[in-house]
N, C-alpha and C. Protein backbone atom coordinates (compact mmCIF):
# COMPACT_ATOMS: atom_id res chain seq x y z
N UNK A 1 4.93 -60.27 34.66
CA UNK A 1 5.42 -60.24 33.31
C UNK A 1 4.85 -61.43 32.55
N UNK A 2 4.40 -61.63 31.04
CA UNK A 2 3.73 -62.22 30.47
C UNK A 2 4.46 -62.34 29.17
N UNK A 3 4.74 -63.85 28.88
CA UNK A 3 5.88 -64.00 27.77
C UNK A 3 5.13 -64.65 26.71
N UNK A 4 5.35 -64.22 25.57
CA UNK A 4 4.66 -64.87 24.47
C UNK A 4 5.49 -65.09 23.48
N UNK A 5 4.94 -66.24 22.57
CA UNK A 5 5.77 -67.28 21.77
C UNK A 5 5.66 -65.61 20.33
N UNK A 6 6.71 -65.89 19.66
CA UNK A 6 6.58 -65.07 18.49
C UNK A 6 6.25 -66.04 17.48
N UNK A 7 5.47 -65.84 16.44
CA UNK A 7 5.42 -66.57 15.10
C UNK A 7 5.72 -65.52 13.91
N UNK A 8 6.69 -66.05 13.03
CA UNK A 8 6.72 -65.07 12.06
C UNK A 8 5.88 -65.57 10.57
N UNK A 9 5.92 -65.18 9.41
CA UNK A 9 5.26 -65.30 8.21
C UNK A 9 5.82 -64.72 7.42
N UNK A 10 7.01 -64.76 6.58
CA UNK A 10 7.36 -64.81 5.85
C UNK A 10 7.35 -64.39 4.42
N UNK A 11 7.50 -63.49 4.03
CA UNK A 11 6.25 -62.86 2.62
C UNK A 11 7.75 -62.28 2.29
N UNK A 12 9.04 -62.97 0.95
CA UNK A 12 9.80 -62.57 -0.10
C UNK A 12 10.21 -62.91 -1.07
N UNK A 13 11.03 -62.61 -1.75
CA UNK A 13 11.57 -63.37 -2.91
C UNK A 13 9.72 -63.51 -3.72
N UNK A 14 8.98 -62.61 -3.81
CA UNK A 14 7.73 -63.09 -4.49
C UNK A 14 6.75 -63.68 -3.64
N UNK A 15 6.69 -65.04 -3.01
CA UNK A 15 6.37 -65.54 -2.53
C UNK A 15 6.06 -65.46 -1.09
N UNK A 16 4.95 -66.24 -0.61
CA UNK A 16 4.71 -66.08 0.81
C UNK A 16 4.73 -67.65 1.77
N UNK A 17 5.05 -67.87 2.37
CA UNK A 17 4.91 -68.93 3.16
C UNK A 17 5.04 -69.00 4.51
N UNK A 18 4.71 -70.03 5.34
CA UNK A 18 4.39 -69.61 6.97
C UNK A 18 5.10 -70.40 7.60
N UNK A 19 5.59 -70.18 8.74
CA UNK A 19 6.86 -70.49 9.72
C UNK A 19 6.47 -70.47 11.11
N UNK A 20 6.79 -71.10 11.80
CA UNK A 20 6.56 -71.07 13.61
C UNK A 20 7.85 -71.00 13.48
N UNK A 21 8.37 -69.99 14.85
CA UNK A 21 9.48 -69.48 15.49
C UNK A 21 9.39 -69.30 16.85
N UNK A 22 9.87 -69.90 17.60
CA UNK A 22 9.68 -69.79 19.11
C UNK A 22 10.55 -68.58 19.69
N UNK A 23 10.41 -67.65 20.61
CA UNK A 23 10.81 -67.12 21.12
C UNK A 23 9.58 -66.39 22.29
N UNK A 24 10.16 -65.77 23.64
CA UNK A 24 9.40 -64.87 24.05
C UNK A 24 9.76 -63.35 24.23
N UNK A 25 8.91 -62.60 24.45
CA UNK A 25 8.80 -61.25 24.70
C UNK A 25 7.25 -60.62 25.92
N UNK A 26 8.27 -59.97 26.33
CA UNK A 26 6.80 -59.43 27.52
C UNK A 26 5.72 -58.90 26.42
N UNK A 27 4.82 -59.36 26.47
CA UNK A 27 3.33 -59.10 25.78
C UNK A 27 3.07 -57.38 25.75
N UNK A 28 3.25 -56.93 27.20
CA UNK A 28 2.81 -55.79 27.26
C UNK A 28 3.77 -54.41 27.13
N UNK A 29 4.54 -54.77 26.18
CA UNK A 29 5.55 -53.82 26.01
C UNK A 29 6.04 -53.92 24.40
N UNK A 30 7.09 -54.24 24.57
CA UNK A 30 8.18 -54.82 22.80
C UNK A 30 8.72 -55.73 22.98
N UNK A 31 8.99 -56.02 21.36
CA UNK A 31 10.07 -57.23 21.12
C UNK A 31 11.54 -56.28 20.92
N UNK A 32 11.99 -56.87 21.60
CA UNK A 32 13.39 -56.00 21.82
C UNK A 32 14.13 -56.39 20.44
N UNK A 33 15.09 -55.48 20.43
CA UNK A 33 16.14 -55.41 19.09
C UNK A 33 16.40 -56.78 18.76
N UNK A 34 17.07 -57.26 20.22
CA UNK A 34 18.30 -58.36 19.84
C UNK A 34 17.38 -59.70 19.58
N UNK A 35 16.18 -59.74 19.83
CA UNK A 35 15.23 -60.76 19.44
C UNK A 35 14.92 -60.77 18.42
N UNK A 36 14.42 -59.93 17.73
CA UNK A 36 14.45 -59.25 16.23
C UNK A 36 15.06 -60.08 15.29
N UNK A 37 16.55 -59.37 15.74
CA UNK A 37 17.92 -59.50 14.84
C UNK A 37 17.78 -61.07 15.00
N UNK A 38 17.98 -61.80 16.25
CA UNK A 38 17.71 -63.11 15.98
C UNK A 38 17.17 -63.65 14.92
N UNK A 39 15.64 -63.28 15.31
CA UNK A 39 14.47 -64.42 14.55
C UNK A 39 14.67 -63.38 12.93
N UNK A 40 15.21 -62.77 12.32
CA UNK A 40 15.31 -62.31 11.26
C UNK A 40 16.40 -63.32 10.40
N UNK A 41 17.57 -62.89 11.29
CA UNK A 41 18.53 -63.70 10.74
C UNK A 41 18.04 -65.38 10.68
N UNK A 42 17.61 -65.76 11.43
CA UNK A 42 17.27 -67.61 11.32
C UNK A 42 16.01 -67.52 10.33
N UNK A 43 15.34 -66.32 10.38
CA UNK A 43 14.34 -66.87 9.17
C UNK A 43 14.69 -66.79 8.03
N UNK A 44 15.78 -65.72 7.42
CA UNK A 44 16.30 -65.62 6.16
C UNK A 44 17.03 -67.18 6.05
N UNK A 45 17.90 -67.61 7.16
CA UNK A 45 18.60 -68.43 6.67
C UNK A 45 17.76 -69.57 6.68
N UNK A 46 16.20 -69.69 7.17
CA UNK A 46 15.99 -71.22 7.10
C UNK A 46 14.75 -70.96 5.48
N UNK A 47 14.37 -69.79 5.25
CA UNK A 47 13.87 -69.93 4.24
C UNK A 47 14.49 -69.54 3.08
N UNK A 48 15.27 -69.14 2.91
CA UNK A 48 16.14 -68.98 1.65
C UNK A 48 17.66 -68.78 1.84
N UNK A 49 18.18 -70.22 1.65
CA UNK A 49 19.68 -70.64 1.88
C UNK A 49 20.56 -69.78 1.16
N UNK A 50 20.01 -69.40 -0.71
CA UNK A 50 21.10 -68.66 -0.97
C UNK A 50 21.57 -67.57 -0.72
N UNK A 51 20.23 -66.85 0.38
CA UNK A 51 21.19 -65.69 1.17
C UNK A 51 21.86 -66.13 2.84
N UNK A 52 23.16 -65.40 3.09
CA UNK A 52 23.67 -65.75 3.94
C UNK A 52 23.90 -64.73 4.77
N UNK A 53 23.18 -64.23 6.13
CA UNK A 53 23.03 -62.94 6.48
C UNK A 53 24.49 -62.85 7.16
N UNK A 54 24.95 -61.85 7.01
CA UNK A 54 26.25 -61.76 7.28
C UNK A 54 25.85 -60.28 9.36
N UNK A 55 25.08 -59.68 9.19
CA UNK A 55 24.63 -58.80 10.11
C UNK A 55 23.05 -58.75 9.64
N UNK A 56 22.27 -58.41 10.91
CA UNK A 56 20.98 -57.93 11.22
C UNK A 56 20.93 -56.69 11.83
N UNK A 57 20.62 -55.60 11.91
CA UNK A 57 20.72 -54.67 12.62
C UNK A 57 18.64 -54.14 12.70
N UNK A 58 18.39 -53.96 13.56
CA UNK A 58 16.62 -53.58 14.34
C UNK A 58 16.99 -52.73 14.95
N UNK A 59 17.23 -51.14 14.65
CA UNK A 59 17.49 -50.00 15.10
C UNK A 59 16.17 -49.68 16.80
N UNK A 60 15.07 -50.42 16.06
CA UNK A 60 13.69 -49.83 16.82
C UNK A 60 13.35 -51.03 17.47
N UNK A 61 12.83 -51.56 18.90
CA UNK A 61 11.93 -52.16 19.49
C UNK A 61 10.37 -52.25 18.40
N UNK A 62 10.18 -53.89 18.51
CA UNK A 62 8.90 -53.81 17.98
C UNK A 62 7.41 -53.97 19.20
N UNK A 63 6.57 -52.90 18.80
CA UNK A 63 5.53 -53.03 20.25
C UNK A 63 4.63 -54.19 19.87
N UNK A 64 4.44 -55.05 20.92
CA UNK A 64 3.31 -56.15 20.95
C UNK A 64 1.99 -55.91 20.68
N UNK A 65 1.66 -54.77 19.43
CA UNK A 65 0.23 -54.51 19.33
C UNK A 65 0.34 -54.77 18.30
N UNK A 66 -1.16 -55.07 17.45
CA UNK A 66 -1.49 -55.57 16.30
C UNK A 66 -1.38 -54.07 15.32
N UNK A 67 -0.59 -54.44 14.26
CA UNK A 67 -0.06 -52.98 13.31
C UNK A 67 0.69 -52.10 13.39
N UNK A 68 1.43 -52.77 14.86
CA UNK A 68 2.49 -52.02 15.07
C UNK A 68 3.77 -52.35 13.81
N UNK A 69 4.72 -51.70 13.37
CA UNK A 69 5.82 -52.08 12.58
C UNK A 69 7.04 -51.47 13.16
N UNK A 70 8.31 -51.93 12.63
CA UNK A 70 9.74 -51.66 12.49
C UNK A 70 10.59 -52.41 11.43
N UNK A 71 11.50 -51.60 10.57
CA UNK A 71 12.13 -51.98 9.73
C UNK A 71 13.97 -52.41 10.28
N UNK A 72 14.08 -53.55 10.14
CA UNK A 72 15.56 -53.71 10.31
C UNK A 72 16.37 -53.88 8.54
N UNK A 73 17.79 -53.49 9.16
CA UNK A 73 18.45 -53.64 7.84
C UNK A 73 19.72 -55.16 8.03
N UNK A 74 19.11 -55.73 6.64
CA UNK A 74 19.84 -57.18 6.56
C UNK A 74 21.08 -56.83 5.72
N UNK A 75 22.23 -57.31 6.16
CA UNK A 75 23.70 -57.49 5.02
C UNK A 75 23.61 -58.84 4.92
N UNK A 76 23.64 -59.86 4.01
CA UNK A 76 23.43 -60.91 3.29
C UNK A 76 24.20 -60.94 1.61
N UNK A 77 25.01 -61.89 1.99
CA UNK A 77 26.01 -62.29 0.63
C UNK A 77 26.31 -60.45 -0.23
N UNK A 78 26.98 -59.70 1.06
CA UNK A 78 27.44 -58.35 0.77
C UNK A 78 26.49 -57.82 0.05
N UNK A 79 25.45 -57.94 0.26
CA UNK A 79 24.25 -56.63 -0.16
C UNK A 79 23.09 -56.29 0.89
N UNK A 80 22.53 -55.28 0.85
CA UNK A 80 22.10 -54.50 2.06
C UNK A 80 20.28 -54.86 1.32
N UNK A 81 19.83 -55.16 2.83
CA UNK A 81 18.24 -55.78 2.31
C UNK A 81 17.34 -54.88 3.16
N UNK A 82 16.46 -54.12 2.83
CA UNK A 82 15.22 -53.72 4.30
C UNK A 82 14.41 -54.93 4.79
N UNK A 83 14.06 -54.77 5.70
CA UNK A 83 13.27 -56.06 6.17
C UNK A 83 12.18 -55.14 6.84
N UNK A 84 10.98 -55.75 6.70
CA UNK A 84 9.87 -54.75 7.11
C UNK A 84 9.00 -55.95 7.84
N UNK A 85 8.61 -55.46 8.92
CA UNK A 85 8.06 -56.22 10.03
C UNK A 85 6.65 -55.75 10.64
N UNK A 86 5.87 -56.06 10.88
CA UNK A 86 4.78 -55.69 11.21
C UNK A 86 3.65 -56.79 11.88
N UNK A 87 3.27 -56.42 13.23
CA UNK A 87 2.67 -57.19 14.19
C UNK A 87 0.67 -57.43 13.61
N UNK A 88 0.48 -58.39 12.94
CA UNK A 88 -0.82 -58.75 12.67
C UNK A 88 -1.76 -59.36 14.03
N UNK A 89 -1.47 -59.81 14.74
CA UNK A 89 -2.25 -60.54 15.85
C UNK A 89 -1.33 -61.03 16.92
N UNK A 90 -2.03 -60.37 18.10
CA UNK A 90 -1.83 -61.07 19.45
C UNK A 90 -2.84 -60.89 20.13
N UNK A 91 -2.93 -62.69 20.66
CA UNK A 91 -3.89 -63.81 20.93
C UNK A 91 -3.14 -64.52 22.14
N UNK A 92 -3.44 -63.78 23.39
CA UNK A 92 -2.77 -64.59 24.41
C UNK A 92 -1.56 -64.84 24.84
N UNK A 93 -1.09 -65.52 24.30
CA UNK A 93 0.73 -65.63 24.35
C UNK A 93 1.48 -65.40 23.10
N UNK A 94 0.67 -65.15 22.17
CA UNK A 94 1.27 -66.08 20.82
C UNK A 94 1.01 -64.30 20.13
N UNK A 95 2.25 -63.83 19.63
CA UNK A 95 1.98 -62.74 18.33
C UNK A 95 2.56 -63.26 17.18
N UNK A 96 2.00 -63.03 16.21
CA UNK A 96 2.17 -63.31 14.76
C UNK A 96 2.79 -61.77 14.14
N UNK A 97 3.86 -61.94 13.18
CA UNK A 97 4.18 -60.81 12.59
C UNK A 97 4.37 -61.46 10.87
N UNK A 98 4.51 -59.97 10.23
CA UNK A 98 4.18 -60.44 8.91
C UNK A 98 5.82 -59.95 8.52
N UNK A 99 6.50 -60.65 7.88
CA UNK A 99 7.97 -60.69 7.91
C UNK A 99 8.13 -60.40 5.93
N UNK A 100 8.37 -59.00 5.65
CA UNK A 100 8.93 -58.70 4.00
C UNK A 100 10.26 -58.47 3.93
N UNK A 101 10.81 -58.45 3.01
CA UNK A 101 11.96 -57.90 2.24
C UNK A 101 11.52 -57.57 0.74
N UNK A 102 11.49 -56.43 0.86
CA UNK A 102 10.90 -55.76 -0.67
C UNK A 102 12.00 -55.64 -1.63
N UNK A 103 12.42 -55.73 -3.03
CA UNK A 103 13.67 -55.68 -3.83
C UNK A 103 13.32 -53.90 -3.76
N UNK A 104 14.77 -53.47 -4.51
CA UNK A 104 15.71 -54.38 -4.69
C UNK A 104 16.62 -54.13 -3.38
N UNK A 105 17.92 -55.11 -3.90
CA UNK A 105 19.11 -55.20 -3.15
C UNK A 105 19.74 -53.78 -2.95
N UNK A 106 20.47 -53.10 -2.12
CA UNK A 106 21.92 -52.51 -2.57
C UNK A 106 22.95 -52.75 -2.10
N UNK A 107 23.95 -52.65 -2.41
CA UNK A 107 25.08 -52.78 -2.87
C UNK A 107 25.57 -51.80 -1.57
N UNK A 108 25.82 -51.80 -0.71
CA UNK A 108 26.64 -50.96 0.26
C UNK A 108 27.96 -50.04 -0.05
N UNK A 109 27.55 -49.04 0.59
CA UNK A 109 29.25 -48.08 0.09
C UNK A 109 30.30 -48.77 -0.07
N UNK A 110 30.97 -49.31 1.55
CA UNK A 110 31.96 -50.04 1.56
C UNK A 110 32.21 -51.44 0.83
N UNK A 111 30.97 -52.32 0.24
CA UNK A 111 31.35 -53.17 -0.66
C UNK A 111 31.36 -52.83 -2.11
N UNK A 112 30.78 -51.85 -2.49
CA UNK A 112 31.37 -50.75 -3.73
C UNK A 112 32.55 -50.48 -4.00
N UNK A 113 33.15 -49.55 -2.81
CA UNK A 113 34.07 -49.19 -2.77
C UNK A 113 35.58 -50.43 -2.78
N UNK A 114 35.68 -51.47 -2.40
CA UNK A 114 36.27 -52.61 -2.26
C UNK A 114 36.55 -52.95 -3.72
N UNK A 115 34.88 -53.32 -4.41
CA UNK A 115 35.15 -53.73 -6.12
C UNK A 115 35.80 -52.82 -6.92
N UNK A 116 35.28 -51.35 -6.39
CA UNK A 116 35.84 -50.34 -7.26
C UNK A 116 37.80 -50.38 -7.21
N UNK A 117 37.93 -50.51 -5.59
CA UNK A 117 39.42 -50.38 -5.66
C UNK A 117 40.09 -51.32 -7.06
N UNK A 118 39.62 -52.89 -6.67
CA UNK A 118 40.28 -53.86 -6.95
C UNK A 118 39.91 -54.10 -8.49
N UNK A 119 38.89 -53.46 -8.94
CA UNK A 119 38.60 -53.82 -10.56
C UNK A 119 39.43 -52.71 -11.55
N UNK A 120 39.37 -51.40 -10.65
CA UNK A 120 40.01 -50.45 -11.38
C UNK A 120 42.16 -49.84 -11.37
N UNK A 121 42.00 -50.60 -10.58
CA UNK A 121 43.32 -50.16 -9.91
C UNK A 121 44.71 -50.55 -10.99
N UNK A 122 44.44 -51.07 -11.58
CA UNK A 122 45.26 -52.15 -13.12
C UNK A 122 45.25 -50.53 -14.19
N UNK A 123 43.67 -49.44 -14.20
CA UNK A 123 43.73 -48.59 -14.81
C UNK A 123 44.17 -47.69 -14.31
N UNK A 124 44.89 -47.06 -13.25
CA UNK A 124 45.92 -46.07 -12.49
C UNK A 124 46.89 -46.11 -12.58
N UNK A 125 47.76 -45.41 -13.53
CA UNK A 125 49.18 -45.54 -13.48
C UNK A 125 49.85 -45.98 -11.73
N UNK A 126 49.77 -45.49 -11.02
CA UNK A 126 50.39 -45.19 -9.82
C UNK A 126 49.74 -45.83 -9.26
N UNK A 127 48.30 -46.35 -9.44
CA UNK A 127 47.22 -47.03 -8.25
C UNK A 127 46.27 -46.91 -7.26
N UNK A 128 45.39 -47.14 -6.56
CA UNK A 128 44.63 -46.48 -5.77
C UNK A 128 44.98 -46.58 -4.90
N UNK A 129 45.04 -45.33 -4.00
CA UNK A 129 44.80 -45.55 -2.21
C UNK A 129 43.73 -45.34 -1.67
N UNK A 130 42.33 -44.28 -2.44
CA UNK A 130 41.22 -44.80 -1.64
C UNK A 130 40.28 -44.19 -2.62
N UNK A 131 39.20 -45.08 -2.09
CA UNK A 131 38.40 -45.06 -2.92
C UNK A 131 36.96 -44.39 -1.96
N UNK A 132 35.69 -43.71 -2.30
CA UNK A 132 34.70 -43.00 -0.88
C UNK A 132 33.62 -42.97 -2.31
N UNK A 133 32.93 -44.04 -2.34
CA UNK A 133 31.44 -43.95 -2.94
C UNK A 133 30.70 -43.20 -1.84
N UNK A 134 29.51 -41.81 -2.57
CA UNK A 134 28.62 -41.20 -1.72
C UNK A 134 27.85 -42.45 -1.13
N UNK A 135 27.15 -42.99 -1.79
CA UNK A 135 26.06 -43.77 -0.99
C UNK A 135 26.00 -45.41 -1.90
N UNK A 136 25.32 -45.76 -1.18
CA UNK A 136 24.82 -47.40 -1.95
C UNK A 136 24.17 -47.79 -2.91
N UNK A 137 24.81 -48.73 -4.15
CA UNK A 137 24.05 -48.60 -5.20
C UNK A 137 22.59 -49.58 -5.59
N UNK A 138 21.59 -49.08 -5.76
CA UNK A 138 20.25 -49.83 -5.88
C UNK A 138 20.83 -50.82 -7.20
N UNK A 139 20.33 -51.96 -6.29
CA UNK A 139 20.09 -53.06 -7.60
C UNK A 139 19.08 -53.36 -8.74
N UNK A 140 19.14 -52.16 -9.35
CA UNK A 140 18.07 -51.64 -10.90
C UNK A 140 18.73 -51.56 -11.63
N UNK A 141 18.81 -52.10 -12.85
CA UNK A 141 19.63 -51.96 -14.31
C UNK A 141 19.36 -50.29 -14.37
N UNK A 142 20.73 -50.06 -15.07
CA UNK A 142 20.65 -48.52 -15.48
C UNK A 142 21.07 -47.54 -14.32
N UNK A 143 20.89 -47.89 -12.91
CA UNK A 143 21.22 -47.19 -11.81
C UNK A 143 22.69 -46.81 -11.69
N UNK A 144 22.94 -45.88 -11.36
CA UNK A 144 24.69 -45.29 -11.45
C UNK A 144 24.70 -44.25 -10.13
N UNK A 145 25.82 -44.36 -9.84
CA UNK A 145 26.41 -43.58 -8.82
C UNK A 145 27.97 -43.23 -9.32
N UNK A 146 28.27 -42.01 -8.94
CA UNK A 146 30.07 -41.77 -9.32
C UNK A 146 30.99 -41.56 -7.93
N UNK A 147 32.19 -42.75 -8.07
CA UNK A 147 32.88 -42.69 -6.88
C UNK A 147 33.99 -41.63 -6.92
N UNK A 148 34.50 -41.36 -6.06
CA UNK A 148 35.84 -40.90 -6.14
C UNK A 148 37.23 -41.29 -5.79
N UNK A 149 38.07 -41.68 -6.61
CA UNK A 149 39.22 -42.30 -6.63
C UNK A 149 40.68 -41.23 -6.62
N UNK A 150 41.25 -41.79 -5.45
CA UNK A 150 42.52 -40.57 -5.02
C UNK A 150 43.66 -41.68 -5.49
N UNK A 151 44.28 -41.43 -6.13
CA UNK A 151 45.08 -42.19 -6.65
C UNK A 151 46.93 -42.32 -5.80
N UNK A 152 47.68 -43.24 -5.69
CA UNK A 152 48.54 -43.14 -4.99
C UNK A 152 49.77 -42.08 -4.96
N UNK A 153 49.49 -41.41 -6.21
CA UNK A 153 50.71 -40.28 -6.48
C UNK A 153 49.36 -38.85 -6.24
N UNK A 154 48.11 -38.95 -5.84
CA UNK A 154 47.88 -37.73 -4.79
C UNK A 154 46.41 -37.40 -6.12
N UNK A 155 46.60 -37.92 -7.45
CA UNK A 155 45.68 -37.25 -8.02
C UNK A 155 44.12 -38.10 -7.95
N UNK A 156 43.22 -37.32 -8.41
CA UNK A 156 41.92 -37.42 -8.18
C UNK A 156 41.09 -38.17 -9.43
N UNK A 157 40.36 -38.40 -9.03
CA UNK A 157 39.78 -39.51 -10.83
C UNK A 157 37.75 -40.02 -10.29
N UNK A 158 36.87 -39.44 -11.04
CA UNK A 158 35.95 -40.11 -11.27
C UNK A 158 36.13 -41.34 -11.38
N UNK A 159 35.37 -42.22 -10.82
CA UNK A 159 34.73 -43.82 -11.43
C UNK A 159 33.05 -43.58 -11.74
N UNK A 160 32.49 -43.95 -12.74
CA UNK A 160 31.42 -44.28 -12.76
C UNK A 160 31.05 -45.23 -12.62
N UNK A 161 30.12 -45.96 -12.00
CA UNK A 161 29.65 -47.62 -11.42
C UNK A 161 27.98 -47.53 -11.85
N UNK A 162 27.84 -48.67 -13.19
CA UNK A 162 26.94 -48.55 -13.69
C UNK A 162 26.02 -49.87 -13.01
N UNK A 163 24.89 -49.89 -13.15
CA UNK A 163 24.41 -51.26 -13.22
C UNK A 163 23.91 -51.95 -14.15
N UNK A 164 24.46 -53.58 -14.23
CA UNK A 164 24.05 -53.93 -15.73
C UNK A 164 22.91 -55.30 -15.76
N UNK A 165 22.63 -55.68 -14.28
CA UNK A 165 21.81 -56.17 -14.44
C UNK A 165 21.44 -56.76 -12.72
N UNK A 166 20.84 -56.92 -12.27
CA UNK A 166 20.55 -57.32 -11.13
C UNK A 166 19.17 -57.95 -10.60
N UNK A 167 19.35 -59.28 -9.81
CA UNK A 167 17.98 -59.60 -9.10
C UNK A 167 18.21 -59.90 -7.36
N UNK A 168 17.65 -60.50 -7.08
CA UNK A 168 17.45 -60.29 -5.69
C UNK A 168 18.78 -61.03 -5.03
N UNK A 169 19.24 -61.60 -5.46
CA UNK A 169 20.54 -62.08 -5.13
C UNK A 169 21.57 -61.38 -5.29
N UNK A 170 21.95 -61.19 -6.80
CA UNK A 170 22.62 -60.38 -7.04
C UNK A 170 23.01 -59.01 -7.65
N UNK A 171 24.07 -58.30 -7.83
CA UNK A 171 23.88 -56.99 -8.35
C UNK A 171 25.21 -56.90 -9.57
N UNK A 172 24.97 -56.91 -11.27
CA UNK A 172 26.20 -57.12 -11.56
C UNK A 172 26.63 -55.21 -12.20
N UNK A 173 27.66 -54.83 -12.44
CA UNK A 173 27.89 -53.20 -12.59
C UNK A 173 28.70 -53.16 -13.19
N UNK A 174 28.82 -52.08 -13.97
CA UNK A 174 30.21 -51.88 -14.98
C UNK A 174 31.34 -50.75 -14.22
N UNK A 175 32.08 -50.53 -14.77
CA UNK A 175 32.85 -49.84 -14.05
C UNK A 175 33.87 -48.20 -14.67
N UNK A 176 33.46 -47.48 -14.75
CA UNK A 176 34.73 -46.86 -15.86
C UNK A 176 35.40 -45.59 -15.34
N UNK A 177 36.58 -45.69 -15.15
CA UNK A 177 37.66 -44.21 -14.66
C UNK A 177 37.95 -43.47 -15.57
């Protein structure tokens, strides 16, 4: 078995810059998930503090060949990031990967659904008991999704969840029942 150092490179937020990261992986196979999720999470947090990865998830093994890729998904300060990974060179011990996060952000069901309860719930006579956004909202001005709100005396209510402005940090949305 033959272990090699990983180096990552860094390419978001616009910008590109380069990083040594130690870790190994058998050369002649993959970088396993949980190595991944590691060196993902420590690179977000050592190159850009104001995100704070809250989970990493690397569904796929990455293979030790040059152009190989796998995408993991980052949750960071409650918004959902792709992270796109892709193996440029291996040289002996040492693979280099090219490390993106492309915008925008989204906004996850369940942290949707949370704002939606708690921003709208003042406008329900009776109040919410649950709230089930279809899917996650992209952080693009103008982007909308409609939740559905079951209210505590049994009846049913649209929310619309607009977006009113968003960058890579954050996502801000309007709200209306």
């Amino acid at each position: 078995m033959r272990l090699t150092t990983i180096a990552f490179v860094l390419i978001a937020f616009g910008t590109a810059s380069a990083c040594s990261v130690s870790g190994s992986v058998n050369v002649d196979k993959s970088v396993s998930t949980k190595t991944l999720e590691k060196q993902v999470a420590a690179q977000v947090t050592a190159k850009e503090p104001r995100l704070k990865p809250q989970n990493v998830a690397c569904p796929k093994k990455l293979k030790a060949k040059v152009g190989a890729t796998t995408s993991c998904a980052l949750l960071a300060n409650g918004l959902q990031y792709n992270v796109d990974l892709k193996v440029t060179k291996v040289k002996g011990l040492h693979v280099d990967f090219l490390f993106n996060i492309p915008p925008p952000p989204v906004v996850p069901p369940v942290t949707l659904e949370g704002q939606v309860k708690k921003s709208l719930d003042s406008q329900i006579p009776s109040g919410i008991d649950t709230v089930k956004c279809p899917e996650g909202l992209k952080g693009v001005k103008g982007e909308k999704t409609v939740c559905d709100l079951v209210a505590n005396d049994g009846s049913k209510h649209p929310a619309t969840v607009t977006v009113t402005d968003a960058n890579f940090f954050g996502v801000d949305f309007h709200m209306e029942a």
